[in-house]
N, C-alpha and C. Protein backbone atom coordinates (compact mmCIF):
# COMPACT_ATOMS: atom_id res chain seq x y z
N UNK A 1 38.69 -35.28 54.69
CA UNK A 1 38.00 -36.44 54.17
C UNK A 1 36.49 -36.18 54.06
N UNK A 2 36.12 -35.51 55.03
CA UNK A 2 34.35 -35.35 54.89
C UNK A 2 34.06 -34.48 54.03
N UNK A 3 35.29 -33.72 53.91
CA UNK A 3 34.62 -32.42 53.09
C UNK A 3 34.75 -32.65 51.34
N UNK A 4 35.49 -34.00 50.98
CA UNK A 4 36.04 -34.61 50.41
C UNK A 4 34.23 -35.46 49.20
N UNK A 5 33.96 -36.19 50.92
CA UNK A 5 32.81 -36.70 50.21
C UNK A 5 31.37 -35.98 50.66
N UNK A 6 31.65 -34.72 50.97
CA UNK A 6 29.79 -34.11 50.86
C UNK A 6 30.37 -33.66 49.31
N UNK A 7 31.24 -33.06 48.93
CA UNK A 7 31.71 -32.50 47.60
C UNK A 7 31.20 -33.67 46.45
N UNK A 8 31.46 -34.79 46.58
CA UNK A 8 31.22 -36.01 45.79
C UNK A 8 29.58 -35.94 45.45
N UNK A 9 28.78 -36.24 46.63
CA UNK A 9 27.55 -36.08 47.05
C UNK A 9 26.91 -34.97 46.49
N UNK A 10 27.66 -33.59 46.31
CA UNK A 10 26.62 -32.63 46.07
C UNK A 10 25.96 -31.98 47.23
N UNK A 11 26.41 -32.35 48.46
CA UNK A 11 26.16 -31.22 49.58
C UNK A 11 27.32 -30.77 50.27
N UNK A 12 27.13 -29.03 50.04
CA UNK A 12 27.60 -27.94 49.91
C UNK A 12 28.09 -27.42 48.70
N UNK A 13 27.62 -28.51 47.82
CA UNK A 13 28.36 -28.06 46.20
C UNK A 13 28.20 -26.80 45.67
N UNK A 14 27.92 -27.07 44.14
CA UNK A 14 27.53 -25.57 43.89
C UNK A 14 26.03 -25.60 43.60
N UNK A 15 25.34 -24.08 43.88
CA UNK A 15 24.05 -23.68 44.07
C UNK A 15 23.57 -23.14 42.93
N UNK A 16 22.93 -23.15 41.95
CA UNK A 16 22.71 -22.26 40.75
C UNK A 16 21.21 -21.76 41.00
N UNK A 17 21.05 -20.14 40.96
CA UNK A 17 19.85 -19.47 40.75
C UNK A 17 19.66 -19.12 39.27
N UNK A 18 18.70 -18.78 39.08
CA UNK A 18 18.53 -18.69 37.83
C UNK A 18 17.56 -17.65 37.65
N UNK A 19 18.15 -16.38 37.06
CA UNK A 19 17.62 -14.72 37.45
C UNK A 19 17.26 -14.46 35.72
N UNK A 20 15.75 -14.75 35.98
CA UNK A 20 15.29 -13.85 34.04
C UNK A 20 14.46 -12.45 34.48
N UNK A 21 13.91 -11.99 32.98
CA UNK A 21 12.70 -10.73 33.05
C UNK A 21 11.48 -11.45 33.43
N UNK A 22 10.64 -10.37 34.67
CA UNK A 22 9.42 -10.80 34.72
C UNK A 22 8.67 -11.02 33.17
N UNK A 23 9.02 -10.01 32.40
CA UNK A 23 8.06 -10.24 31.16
C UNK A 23 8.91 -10.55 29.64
N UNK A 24 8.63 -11.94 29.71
CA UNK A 24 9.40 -12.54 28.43
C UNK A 24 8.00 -12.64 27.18
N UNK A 25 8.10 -12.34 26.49
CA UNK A 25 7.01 -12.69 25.34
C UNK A 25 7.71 -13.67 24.41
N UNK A 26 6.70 -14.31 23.59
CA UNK A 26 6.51 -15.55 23.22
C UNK A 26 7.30 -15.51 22.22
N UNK A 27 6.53 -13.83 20.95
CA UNK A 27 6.89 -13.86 19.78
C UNK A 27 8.65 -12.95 19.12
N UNK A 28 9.16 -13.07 21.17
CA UNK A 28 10.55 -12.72 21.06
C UNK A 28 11.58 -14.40 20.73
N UNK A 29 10.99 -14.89 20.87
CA UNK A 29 11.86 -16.57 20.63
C UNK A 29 13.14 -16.12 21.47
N UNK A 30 13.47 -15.99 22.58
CA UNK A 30 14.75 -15.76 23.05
C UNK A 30 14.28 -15.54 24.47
N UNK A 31 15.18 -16.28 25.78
CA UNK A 31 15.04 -16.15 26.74
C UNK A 31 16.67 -15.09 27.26
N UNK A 32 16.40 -14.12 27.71
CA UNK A 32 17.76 -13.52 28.20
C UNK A 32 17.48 -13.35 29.64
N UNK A 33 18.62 -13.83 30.59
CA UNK A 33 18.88 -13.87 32.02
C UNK A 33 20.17 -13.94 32.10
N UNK A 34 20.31 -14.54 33.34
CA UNK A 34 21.29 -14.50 34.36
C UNK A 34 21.53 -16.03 35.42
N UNK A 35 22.70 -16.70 34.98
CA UNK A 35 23.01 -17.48 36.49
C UNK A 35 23.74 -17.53 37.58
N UNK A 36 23.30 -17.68 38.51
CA UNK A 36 24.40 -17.08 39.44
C UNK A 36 24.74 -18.73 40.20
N UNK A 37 25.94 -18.88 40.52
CA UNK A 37 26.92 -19.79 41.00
C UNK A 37 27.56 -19.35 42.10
N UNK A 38 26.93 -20.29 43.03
CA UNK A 38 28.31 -20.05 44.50
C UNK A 38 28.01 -21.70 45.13
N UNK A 39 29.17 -21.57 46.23
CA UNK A 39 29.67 -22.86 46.50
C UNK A 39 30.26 -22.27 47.87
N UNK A 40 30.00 -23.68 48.69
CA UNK A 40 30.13 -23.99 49.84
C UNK A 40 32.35 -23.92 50.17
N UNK A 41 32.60 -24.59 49.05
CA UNK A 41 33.77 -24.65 48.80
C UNK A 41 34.94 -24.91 47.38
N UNK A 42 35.54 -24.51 46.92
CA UNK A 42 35.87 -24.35 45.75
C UNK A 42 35.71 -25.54 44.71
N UNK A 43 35.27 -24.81 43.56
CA UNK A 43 34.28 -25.99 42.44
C UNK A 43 34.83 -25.38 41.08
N UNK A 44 35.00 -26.56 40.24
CA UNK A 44 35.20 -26.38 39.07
C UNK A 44 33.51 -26.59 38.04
N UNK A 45 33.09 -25.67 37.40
CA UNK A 45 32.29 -26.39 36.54
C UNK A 45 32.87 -26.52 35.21
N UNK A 46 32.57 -27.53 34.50
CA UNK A 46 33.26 -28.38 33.59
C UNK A 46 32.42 -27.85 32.15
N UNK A 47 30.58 -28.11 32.23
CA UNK A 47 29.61 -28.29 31.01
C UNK A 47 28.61 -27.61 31.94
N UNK A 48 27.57 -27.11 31.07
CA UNK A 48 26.38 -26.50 31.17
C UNK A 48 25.34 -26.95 30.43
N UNK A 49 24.36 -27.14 30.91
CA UNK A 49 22.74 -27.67 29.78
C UNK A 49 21.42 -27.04 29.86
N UNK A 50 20.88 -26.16 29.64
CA UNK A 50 20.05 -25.66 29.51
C UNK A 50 18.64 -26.23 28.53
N UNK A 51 17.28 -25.95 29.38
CA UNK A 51 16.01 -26.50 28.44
C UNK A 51 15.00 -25.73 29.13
N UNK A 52 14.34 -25.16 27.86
CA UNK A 52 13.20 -24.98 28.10
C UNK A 52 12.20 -25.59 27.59
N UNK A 53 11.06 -25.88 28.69
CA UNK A 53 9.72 -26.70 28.19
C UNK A 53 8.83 -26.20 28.92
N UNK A 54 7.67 -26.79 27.50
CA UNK A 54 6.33 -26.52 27.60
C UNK A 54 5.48 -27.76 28.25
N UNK A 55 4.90 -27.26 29.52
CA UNK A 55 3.63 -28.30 29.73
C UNK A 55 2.66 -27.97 29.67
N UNK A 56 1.99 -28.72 28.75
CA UNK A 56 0.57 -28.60 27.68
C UNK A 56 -0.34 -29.33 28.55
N UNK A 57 -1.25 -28.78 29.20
CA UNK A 57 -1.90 -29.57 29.48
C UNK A 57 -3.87 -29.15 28.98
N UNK A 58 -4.07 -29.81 28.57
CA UNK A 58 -6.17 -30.00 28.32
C UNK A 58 -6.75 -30.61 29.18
N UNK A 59 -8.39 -30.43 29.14
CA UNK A 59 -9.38 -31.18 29.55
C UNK A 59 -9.37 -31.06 30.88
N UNK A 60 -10.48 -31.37 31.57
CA UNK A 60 -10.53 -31.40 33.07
C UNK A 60 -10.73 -32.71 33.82
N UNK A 61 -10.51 -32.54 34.71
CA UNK A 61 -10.59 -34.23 35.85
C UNK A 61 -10.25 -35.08 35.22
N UNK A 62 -10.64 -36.20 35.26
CA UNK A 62 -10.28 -37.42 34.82
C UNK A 62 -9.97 -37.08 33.11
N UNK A 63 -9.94 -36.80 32.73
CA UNK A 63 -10.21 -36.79 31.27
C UNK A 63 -8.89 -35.71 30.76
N UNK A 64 -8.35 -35.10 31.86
CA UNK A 64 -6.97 -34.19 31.41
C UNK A 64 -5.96 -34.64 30.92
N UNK A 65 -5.44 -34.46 29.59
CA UNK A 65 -3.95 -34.69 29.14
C UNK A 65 -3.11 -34.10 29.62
N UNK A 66 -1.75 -34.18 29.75
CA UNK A 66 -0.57 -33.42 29.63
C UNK A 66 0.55 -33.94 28.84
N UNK A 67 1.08 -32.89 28.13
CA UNK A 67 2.54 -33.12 27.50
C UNK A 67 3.02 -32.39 27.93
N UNK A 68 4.56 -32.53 27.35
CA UNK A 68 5.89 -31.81 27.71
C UNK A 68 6.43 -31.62 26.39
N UNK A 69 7.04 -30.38 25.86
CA UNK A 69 7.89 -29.97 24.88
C UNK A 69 8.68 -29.10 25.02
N UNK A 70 10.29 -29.89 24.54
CA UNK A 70 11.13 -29.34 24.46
C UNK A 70 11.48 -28.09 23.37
N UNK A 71 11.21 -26.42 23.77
CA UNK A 71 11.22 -25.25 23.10
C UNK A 71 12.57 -25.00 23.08
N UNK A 72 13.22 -25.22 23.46
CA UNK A 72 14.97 -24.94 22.93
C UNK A 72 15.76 -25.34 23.98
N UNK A 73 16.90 -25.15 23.69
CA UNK A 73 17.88 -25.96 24.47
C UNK A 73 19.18 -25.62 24.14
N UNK A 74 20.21 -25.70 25.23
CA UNK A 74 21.58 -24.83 25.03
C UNK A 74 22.78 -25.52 25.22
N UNK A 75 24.08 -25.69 24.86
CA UNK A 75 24.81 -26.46 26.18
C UNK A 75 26.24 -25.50 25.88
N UNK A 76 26.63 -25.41 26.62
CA UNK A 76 28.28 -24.53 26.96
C UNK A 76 28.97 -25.43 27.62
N UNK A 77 30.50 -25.58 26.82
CA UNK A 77 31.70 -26.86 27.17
C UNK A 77 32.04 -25.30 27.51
N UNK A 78 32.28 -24.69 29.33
CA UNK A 78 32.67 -23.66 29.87
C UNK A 78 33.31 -23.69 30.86
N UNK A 79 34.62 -23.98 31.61
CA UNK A 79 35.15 -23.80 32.85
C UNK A 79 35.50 -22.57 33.57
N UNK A 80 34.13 -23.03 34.65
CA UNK A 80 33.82 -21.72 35.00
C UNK A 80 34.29 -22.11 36.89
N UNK A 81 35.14 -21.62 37.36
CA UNK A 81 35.29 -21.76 38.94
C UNK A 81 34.67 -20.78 39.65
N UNK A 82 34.75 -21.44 40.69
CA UNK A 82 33.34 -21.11 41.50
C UNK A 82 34.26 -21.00 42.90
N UNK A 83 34.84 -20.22 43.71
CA UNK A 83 35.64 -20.00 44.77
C UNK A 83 34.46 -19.87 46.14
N UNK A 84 34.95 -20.49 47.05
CA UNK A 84 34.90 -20.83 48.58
C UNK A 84 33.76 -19.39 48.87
N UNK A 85 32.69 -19.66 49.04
CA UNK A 85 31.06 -18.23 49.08
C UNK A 85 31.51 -17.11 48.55
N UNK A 86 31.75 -17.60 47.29
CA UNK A 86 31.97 -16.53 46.53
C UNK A 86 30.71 -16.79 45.18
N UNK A 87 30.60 -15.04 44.82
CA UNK A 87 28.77 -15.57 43.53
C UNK A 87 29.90 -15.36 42.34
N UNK A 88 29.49 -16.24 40.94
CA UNK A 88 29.78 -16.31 40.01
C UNK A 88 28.80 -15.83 38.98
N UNK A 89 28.53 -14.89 38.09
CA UNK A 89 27.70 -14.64 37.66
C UNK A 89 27.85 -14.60 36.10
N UNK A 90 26.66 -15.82 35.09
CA UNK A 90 26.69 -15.72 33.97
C UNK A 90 25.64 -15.45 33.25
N UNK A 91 25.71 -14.39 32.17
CA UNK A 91 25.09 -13.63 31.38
C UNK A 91 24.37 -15.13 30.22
N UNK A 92 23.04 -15.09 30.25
CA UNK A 92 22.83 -16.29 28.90
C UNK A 92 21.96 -15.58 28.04
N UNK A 93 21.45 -15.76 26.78
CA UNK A 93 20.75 -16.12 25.94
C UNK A 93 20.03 -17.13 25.36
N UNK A 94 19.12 -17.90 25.79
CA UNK A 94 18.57 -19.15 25.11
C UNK A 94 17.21 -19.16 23.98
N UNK A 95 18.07 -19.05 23.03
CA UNK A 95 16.50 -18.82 21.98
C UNK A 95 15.94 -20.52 22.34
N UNK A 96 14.82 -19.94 21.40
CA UNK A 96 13.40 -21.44 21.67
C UNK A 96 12.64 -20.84 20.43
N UNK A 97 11.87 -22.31 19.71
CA UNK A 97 11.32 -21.96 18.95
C UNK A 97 9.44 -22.57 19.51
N UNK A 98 9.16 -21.51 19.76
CA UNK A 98 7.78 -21.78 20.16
C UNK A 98 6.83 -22.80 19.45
N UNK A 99 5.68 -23.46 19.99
CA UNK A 99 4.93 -24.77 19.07
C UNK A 99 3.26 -23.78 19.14
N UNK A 100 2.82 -23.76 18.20
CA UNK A 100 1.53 -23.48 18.07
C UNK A 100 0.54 -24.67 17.53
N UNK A 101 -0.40 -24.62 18.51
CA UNK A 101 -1.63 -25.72 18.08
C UNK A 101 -2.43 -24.68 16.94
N UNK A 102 -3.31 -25.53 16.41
CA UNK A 102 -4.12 -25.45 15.72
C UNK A 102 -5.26 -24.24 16.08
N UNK A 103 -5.30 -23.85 17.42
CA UNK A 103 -6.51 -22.85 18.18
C UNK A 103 -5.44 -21.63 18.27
N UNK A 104 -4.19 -22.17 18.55
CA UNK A 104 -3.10 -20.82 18.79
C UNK A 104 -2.92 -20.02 17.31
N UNK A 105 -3.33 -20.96 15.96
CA UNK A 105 -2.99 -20.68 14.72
C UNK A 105 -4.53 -20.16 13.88
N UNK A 106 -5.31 -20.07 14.49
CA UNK A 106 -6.30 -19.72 14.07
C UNK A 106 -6.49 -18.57 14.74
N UNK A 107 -6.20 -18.25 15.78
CA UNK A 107 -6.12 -17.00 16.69
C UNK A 107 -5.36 -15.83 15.94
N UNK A 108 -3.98 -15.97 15.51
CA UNK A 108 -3.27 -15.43 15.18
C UNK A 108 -3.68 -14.62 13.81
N UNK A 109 -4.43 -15.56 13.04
CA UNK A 109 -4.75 -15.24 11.87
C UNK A 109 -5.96 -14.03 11.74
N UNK A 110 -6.92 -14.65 12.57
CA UNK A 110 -7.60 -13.76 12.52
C UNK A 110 -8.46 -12.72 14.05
N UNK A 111 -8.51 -11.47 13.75
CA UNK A 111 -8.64 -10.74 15.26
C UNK A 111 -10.18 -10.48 15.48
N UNK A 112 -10.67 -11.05 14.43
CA UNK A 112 -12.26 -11.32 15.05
C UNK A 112 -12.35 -12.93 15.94
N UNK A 113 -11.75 -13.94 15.70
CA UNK A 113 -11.77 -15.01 15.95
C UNK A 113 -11.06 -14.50 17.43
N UNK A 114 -9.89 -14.31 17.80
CA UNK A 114 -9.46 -14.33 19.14
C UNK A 114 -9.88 -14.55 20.22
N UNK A 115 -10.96 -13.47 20.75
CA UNK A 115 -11.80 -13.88 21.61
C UNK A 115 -12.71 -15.09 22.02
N UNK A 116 -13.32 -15.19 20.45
CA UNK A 116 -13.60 -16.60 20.44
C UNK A 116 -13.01 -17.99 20.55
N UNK A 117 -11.70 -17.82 20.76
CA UNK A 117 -10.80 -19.11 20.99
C UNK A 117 -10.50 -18.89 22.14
N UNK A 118 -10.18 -17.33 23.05
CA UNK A 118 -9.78 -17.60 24.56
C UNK A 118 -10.60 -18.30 25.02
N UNK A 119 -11.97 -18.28 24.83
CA UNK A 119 -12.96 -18.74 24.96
C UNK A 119 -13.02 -20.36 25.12
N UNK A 120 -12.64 -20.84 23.99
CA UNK A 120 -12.64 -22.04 23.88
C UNK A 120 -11.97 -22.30 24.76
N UNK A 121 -10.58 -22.49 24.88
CA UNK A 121 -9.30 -22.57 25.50
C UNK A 121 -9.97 -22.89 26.76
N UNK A 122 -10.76 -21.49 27.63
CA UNK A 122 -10.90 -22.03 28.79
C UNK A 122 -11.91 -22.64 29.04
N UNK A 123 -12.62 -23.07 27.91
CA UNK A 123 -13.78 -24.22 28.14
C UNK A 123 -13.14 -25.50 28.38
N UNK A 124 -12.06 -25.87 27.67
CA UNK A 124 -11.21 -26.76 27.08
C UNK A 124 -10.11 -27.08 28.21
N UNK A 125 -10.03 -26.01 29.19
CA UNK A 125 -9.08 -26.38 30.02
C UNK A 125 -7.64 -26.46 29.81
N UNK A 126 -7.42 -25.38 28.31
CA UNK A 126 -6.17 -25.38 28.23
C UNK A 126 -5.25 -24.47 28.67
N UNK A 127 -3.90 -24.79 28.94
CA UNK A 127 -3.03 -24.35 29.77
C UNK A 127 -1.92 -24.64 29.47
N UNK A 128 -0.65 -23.63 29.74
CA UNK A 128 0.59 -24.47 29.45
C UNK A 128 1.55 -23.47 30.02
N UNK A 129 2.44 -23.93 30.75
CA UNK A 129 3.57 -23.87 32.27
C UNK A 129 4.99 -24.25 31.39
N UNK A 130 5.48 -23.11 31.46
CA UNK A 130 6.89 -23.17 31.12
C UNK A 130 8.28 -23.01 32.20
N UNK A 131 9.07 -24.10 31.76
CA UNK A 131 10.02 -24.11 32.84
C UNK A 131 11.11 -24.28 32.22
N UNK A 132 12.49 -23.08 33.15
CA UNK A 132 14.11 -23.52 32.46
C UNK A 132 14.94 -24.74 33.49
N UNK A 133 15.61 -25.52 33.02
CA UNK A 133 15.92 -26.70 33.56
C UNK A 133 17.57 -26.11 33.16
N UNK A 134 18.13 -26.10 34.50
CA UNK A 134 19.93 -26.13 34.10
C UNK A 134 20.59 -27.08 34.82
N UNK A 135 21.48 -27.49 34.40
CA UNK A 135 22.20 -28.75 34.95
C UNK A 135 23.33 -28.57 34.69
N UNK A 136 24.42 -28.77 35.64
CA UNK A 136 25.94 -28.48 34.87
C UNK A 136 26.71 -29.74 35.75
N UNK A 137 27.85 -30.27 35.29
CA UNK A 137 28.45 -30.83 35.37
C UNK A 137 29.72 -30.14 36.06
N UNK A 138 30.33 -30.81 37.90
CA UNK A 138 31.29 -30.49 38.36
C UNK A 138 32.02 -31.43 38.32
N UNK A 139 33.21 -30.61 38.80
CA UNK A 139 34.45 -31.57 38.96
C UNK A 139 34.30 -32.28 40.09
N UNK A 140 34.55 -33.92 39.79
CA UNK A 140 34.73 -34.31 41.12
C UNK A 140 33.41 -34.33 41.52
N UNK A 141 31.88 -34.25 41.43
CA UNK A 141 30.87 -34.78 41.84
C UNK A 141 30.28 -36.02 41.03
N UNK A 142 29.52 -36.70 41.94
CA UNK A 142 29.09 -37.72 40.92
C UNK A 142 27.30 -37.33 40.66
N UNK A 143 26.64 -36.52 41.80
CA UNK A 143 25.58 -35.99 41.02
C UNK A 143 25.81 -34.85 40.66
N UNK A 144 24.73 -34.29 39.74
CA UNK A 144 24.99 -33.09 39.13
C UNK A 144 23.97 -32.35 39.42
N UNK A 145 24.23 -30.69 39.86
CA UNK A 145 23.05 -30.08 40.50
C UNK A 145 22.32 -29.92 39.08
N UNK A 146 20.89 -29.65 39.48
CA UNK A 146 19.91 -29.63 38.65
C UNK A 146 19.20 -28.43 39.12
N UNK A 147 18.75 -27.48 38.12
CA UNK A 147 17.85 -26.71 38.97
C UNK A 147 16.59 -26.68 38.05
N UNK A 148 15.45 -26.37 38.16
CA UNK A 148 14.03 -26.09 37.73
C UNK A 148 13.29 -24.83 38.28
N UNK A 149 13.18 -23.46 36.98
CA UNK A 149 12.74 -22.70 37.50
C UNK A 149 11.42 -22.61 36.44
N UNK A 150 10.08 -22.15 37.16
CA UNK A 150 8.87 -21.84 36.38
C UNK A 150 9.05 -20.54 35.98
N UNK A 151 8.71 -20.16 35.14
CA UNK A 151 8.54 -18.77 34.38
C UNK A 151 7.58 -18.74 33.67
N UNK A 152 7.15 -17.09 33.65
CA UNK A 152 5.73 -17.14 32.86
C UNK A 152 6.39 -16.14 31.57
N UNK A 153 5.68 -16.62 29.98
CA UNK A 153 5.64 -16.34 29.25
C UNK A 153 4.40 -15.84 28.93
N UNK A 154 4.63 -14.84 28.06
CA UNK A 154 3.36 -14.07 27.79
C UNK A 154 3.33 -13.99 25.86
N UNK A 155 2.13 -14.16 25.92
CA UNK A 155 1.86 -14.49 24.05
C UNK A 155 1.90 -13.12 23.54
């Protein structure tokens, strides 16, 4: 019975890591890794959801914006079991289609300007933090693990 409802609950459920390359570049549009799955005790996963986003953030102190954008996104209808501490390991691909501002598009264009926009950028306080978000759906739980990993992308 207890083991019945930590399973419901999501403690001892299943654990998802989430294994990429230290060095992903920007103008590859494609994230390739690895998830790994284990469980306290035997688990069905049902669906998979994958997202990557951008947080944009400008300006300093009081005066800082931030957004969030969704760069791609995945989902797999996959039944994948997950046996009693045992690792499950899945191979992904998640392309994304990158967003360029207006300073990222003027950069690009021209290689005398570059410098002069890192420039700006960090006058400007700009910055932006990318993270993969996976979530899958088990059998028999009513929450669903979630995981959030930061990764750095490189332009």
């Amino acid at each position: 019975m207890l083991k019945k409802v930590k399973k419901w609950l999501g403690i001892e459920g299943v654990k998802i890591n989430v294994v990429v390359d230290d060095a992903i570049y920007l103008k590859d549009k494609q994230i390739k890794g690895q998830l790994v799955f284990e469980s306290k005790q035997d688990s069905e996963i049902l669906r998979l959801r994958m997202r990557l986003i951008e947080k944009f953030s400008r300006g300093r102190r009081h005066e800082k914006l931030i957004d969030e954008y969704e760069l791609g996104q995945m989902a797999m209808e996959k039944h994948i079991f997950v046996g009693e501490d045992e690792l499950v390991e899945l191979d992904f691909v998640l392309p994304f289609q990158p967003i360029h501002s207006e300073m990222d598009k003027y950069q690009d264009k021209n290689i005398l300007l570059k410098g002069l926009v890192k420039s700006a950028k960090w006058v400007r306080g700009v910055k932006s933090i990318y993270r993969i978000e996976v979530e899958v759906d088990v059998k028999g739980m009513a929450i669903s693990p979630l995981v959030k990993k930061e990764i750095k992308i490189l332009s």
